[in-house]
C-alpha atoms as a PDB file:
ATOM      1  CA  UNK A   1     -11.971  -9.508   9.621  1.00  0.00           C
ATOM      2  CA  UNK A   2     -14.776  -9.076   7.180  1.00  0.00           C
ATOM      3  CA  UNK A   3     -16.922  -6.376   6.507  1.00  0.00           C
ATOM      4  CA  UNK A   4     -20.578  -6.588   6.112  1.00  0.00           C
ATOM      5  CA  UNK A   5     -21.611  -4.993   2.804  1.00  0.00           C
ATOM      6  CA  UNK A   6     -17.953  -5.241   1.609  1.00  0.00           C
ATOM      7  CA  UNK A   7     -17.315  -8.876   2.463  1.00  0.00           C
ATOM      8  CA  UNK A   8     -18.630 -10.187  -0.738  1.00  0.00           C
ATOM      9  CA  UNK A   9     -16.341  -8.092  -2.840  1.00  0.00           C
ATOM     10  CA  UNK A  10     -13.269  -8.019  -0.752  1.00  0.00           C
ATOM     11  CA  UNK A  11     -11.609  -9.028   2.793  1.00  0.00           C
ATOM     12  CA  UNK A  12      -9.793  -5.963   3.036  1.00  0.00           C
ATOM     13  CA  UNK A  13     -12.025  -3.564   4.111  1.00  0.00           C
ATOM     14  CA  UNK A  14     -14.105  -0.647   2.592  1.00  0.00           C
ATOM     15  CA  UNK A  15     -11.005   1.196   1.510  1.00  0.00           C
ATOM     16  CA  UNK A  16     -10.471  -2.095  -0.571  1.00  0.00           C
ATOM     17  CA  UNK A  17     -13.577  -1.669  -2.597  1.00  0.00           C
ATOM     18  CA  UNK A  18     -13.891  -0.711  -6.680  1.00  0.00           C
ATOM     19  CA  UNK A  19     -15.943   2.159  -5.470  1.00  0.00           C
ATOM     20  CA  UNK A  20     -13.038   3.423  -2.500  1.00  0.00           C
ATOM     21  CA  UNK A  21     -10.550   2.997  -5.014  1.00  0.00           C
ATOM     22  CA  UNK A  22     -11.490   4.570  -7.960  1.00  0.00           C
ATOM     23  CA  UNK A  23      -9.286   7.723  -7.664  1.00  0.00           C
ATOM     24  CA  UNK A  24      -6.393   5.496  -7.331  1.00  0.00           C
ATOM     25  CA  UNK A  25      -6.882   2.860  -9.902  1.00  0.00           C
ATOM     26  CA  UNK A  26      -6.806   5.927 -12.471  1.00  0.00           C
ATOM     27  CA  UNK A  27      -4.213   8.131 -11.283  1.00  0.00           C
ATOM     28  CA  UNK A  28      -1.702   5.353 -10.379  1.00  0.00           C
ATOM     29  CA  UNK A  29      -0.753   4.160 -14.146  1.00  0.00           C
ATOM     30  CA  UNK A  30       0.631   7.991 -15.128  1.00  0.00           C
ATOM     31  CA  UNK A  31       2.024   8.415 -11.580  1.00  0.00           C
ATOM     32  CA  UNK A  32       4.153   5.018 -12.214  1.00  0.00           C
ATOM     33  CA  UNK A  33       5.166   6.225 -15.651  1.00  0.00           C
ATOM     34  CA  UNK A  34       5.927   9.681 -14.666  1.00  0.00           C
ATOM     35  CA  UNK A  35       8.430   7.918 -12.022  1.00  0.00           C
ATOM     36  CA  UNK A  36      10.236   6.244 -13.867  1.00  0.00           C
ATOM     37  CA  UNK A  37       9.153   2.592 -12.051  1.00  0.00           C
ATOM     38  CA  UNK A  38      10.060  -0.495 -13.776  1.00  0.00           C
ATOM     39  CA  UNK A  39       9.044  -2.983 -10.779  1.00  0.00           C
ATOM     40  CA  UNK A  40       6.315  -1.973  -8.304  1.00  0.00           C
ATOM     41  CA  UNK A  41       6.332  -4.256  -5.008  1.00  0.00           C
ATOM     42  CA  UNK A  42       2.925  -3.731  -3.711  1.00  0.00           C
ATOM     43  CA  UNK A  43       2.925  -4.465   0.450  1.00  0.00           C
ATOM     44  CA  UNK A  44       0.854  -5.380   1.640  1.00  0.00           C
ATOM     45  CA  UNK A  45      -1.130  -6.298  -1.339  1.00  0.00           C
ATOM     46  CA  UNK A  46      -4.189  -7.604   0.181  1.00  0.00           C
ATOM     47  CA  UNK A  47      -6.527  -9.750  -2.008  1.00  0.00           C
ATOM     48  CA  UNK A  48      -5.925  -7.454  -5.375  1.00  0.00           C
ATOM     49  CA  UNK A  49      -9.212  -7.039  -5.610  1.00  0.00           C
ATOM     50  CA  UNK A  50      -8.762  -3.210  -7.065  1.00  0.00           C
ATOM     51  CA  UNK A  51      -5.248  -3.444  -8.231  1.00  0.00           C
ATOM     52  CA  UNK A  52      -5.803  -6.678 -10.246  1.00  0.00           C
ATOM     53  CA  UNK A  53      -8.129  -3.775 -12.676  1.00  0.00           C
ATOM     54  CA  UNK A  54      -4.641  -1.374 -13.078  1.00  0.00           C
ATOM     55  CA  UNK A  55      -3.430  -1.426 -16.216  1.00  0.00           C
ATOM     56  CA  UNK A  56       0.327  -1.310 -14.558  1.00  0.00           C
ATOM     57  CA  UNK A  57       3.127   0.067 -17.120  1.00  0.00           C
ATOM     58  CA  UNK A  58       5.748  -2.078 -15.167  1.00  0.00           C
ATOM     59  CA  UNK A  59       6.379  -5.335 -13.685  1.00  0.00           C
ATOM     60  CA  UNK A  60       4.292  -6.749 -10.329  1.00  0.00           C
ATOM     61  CA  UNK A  61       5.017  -8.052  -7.226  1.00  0.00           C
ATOM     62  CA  UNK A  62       2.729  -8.409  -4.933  1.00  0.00           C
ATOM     63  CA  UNK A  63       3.434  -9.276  -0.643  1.00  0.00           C
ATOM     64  CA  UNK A  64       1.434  -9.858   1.630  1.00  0.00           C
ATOM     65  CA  UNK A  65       1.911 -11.637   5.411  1.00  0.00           C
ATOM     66  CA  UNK A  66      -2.069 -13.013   5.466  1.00  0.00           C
ATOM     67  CA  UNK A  67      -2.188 -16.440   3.684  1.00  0.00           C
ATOM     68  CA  UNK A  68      -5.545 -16.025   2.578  1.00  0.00           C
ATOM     69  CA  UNK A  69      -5.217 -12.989   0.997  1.00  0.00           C
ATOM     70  CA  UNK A  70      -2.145 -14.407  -0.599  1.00  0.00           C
ATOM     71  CA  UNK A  71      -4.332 -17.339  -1.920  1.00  0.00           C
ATOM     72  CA  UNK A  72      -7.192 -14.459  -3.375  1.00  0.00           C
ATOM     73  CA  UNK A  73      -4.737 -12.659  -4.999  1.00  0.00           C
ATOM     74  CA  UNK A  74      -2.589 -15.559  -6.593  1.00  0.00           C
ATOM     75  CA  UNK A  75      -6.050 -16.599  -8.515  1.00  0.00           C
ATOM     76  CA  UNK A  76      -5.128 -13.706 -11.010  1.00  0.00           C
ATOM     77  CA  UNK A  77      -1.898 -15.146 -11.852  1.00  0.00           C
ATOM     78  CA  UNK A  78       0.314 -12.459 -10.067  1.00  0.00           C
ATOM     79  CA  UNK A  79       3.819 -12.671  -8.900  1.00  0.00           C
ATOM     80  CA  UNK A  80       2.879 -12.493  -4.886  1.00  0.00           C
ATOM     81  CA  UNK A  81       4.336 -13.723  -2.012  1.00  0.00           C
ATOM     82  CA  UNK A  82       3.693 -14.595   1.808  1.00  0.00           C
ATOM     83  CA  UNK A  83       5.871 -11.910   3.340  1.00  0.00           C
ATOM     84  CA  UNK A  84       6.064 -10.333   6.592  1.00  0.00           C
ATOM     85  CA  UNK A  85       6.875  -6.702   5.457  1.00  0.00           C
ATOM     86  CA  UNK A  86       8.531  -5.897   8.439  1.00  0.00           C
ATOM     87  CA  UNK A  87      11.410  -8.526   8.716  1.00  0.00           C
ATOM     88  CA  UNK A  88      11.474 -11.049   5.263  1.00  0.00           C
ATOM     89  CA  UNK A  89      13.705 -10.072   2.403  1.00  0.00           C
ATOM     90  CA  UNK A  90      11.550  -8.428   0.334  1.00  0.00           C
ATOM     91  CA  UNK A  91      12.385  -8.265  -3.835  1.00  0.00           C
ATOM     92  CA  UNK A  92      14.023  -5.600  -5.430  1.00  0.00           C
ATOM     93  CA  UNK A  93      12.235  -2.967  -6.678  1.00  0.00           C
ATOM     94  CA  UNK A  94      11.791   0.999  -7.932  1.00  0.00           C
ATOM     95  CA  UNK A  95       9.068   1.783  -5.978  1.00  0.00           C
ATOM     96  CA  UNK A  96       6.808   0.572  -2.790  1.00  0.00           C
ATOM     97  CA  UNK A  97       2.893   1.019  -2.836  1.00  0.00           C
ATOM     98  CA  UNK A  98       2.109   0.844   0.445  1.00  0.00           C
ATOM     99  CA  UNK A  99      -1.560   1.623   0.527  1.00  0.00           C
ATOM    100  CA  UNK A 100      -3.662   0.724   4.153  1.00  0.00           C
ATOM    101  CA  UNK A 101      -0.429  -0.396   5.472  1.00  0.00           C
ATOM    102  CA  UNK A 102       1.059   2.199   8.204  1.00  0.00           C
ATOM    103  CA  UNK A 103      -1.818   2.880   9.694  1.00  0.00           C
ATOM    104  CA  UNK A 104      -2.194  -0.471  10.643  1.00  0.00           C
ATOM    105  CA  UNK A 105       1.220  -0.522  12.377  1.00  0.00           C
ATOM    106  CA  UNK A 106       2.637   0.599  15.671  1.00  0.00           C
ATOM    107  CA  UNK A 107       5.252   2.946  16.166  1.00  0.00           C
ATOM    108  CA  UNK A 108       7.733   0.659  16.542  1.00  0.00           C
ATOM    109  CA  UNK A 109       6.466  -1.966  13.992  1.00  0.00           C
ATOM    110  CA  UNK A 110       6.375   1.052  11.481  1.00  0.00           C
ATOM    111  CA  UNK A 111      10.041   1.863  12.095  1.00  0.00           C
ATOM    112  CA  UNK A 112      10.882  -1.240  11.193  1.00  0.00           C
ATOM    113  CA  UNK A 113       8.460  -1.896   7.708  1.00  0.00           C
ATOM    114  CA  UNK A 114      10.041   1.335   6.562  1.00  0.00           C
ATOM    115  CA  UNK A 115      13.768  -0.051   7.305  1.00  0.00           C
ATOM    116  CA  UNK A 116      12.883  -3.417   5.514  1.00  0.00           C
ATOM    117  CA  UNK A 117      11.699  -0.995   2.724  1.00  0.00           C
ATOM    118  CA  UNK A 118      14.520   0.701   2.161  1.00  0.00           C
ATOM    119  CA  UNK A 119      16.826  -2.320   1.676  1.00  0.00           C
ATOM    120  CA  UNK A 120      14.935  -3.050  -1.272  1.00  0.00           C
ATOM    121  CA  UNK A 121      16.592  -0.460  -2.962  1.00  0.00           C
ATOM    122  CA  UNK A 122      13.134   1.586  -4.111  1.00  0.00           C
ATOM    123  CA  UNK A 123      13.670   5.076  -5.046  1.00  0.00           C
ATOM    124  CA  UNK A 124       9.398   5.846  -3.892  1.00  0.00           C
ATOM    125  CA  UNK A 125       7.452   4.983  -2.067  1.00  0.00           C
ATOM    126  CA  UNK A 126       3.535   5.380  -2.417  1.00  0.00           C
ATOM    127  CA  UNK A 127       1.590   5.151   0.956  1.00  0.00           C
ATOM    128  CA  UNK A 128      -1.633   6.837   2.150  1.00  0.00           C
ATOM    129  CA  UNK A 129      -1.505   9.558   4.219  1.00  0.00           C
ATOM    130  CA  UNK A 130      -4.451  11.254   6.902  1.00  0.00           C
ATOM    131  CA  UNK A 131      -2.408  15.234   7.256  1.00  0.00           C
ATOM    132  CA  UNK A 132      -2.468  14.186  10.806  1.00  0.00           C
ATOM    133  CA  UNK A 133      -1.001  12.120  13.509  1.00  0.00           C
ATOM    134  CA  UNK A 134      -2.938   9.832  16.198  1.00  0.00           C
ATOM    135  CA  UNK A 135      -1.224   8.386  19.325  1.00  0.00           C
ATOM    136  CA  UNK A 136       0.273   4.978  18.792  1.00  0.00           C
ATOM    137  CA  UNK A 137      -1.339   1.936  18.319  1.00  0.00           C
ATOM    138  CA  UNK A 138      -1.066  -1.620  18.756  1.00  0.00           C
ATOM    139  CA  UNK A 139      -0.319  -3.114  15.575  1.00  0.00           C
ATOM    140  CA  UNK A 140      -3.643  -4.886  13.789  1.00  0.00           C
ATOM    141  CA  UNK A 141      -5.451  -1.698  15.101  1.00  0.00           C
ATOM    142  CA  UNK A 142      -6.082   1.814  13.432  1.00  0.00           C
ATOM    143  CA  UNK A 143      -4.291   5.400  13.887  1.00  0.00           C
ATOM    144  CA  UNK A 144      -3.955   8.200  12.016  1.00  0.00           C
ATOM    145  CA  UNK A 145      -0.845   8.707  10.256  1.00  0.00           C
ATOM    146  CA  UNK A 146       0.429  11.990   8.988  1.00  0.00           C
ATOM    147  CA  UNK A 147       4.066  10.994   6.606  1.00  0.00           C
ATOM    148  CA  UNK A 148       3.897  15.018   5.725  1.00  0.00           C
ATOM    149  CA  UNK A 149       5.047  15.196   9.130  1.00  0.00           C
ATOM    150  CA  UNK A 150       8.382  13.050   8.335  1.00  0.00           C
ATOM    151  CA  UNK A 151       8.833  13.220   4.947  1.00  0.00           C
ATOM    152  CA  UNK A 152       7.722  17.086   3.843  1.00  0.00           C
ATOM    153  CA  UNK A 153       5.535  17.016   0.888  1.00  0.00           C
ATOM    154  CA  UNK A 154       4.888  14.429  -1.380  1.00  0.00           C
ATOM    155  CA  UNK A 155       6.243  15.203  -4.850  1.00  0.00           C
ATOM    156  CA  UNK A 156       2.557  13.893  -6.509  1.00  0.00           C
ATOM    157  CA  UNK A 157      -0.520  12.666  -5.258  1.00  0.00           C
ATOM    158  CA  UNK A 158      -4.285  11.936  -5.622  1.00  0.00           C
ATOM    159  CA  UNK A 159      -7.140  11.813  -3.073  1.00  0.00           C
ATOM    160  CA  UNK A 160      -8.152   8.567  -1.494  1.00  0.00           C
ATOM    161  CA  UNK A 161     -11.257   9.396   0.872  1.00  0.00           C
ATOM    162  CA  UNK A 162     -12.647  11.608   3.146  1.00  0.00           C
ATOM    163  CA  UNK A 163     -11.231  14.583   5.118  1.00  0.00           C
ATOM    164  CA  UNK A 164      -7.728  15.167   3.333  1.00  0.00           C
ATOM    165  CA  UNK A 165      -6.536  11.626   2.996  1.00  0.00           C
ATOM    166  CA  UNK A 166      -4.637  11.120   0.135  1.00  0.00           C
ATOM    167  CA  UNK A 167      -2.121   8.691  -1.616  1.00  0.00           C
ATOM    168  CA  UNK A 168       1.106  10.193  -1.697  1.00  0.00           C
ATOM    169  CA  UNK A 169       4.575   9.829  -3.039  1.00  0.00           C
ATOM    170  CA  UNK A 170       7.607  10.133  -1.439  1.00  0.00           C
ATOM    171  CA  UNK A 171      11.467   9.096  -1.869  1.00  0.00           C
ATOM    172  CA  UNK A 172      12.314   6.883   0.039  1.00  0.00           C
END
């Protein structure tokens, strides 16, 4: 899907955008150090258009289950792979960013993303959160998500948009 205004910048949406993501791009660098991370796996990692400006202290990977946006974000010479999050062996890792991704997800397919996750053997995982819950969805669609609900508190954050929504971390 493509976005009007944002379409010539990125695929991924509004939230994708240098200006959405500004927060983000300069809190994530000390949140990674202060962690401890060594690898970040970055799923879904879209077209990079934002995270492609990080100055990352540790190793990449980037997966994604859209070919195209594999194809954008391979032009910056990243380690990324066509992945379906929820079911391929994803790489080893110390910590998940997981940005725009649960939201996106049913229920169900959420359950299992977060089980794939954990096999990767991540201590964090960094994922946006709204502070509240809407009713399932069907995966490819939107719903709030509210991982305070599940996971308590996340242990540092930074705000990512309007009305409380923030990027969070969690253990996984």
């Amino acid at each position: 899907m493509k976005w009007a205004v944002e379409a010539e910048e990125t695929t991924c949406g509004p939230g994708s955008t240098l200006v959405a993501t500004r927060n983000v791009r300069e809190w994530l660098p000390g949140a990674l150090e202060r962690l401890g991370v060594k690898t970040l796996l970055d799923a879904p990692c879209g077209d990079r258009n934002w995270i492609r400006l990080v100055d990352l202290p540790c190793a990449y990977v980037g997966a994604d289950e859209e070919p195209a946006h594999i194809a954008a974000a391979g032009l910056y010479g990243a380690d990324v792979r066509l992945l379906d999050i929820r079911s391929d062996a994803l790489p080893a890792c110390d910590a998940i960013l997981s940005r725009d991704f649960f939201q996106h997800l049913s229920m169900a397919d959420t359950e299992l993303a977060q089980a794939n996750m954990r096999k990767t053997g991540a201590k964090w995982i960094i994922a946006t959160c709204h502070g509240r819950d809407g009713p399932d969805c069907v995966t490819g669609e939107f719903r709030y998500i509210n991982h305070r609900a599940e996971w308590g508190e996340p242990i540092d954050q930074v705000d990512d948009g309007k009305h409380g929504r923030i990027l969070g971390v969690w253990a996984l």
